[in-house]
Protein backbone atom coordinates (compact mmCIF):
# COMPACT_ATOMS: atom_id res chain seq x y z
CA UNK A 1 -134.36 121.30 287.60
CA UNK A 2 -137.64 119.07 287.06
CA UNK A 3 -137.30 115.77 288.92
CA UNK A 4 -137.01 114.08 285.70
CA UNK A 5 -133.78 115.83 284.79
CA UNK A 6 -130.98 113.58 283.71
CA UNK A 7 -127.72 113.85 283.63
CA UNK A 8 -125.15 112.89 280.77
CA UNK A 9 -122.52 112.31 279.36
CA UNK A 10 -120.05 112.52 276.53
CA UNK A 11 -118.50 109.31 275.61
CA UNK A 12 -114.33 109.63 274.15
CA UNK A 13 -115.85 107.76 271.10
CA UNK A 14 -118.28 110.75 270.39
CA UNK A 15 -115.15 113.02 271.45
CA UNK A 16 -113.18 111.59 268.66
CA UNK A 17 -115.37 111.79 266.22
CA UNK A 18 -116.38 115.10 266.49
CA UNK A 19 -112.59 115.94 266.43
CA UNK A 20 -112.19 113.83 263.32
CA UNK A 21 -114.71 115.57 261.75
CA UNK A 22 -113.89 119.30 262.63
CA UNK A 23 -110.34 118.32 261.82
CA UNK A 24 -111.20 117.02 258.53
CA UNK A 25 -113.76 119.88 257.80
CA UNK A 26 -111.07 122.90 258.52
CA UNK A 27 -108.77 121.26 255.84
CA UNK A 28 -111.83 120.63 253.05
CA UNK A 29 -114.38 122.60 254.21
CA UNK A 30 -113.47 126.54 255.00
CA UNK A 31 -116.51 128.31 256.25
CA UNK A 32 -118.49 125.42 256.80
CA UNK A 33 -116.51 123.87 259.86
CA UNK A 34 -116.09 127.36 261.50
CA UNK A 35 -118.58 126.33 264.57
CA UNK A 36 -119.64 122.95 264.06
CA UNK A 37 -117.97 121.40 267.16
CA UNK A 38 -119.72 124.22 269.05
CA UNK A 39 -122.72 123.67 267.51
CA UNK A 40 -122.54 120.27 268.16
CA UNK A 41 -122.28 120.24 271.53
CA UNK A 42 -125.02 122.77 272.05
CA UNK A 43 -127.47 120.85 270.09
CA UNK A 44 -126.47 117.89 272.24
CA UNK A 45 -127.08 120.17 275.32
CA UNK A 46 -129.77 122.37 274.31
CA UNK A 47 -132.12 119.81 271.98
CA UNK A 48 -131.11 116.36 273.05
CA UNK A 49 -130.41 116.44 276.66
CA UNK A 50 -133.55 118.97 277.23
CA UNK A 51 -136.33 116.07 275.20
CA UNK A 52 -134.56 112.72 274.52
CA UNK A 53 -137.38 111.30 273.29
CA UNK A 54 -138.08 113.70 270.45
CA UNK A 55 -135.67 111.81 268.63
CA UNK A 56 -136.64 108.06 266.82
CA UNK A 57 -135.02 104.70 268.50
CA UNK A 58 -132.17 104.07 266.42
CA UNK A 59 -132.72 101.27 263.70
CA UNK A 60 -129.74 99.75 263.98
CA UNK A 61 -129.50 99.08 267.81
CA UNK A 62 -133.29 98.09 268.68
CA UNK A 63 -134.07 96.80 272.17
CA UNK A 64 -137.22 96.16 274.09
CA UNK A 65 -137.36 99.26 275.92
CA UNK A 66 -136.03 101.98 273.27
CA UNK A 67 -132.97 102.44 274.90
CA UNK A 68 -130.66 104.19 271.70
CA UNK A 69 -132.02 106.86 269.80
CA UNK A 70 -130.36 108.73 266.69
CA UNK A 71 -130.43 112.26 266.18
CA UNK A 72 -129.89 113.88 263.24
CA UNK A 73 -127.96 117.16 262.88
CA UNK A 74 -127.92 119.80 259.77
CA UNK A 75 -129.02 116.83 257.69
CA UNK A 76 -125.47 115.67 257.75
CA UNK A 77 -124.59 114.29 261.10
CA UNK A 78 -125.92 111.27 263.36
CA UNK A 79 -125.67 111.32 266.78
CA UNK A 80 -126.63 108.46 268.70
CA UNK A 81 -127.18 108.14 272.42
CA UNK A 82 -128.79 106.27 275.09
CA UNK A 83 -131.29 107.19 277.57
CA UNK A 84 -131.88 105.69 281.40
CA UNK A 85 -133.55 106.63 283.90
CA UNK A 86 -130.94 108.66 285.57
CA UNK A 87 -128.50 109.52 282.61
CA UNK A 88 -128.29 110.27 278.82
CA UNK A 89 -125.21 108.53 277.25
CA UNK A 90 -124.14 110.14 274.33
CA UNK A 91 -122.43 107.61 271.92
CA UNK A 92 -121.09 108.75 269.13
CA UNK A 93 -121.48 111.19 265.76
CA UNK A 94 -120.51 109.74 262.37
CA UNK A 95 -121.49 111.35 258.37
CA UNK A 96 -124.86 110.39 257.36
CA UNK A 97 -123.51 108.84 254.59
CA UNK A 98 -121.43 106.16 255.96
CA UNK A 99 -122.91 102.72 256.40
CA UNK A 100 -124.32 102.63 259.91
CA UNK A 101 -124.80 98.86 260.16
CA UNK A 102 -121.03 98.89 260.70
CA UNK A 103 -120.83 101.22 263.14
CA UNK A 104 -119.43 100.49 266.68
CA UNK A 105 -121.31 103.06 269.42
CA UNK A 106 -119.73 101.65 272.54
């Protein structure tokens, strides 16, 4: 591990959502929810926690030093997180299509 690895974290509140979500997909969606909390969670590890900063600062929750950033997954899924020095803090996951300026991520 570089010296600039970080550890993280899942927050209950992304937890929960993700197991609203698959829970809500196997009864409406069949094939479509098959791996999605799996593929969640690898994105989060693989993509997220490997380049934080590939991702934009998250509109909605702007501060001085860039602290949240929102990740988008299969065009359908926000994750948002936050990045210090020492660990990334991943948030929550809601639809795309819900209003985010009523979101709660903490």
């Amino acid at each position: 591990m570089s010296e600039h690895a970080r550890d993280f974290i899942f927050r209950q509140k992304f937890l929960d959502e993700l197991f609203s979500i698959q829970e809500y997909l196997n009864f409406h969606g069949g094939e479509k929810s098959k791996y999605l909390m799996e593929d969640v969670i690898d994105f989060c590890v693989d993509i997220i926690v490997s380049n934080p900063f590939a991702f934009p600062e998250c509109y909605f929750l702007k501060t001085d030093t860039q602290l949240y950033r929102r990740a988008i997954f299969r065009r359908e899924y926000a994750i948002v997180y936050k990045v210090t020095p020492l660990l990334i803090d991943i948030l929550t996951i809601y639809h795309t299509s819900r209003d985010d300026r009523e979101l709660s991520v903490e």
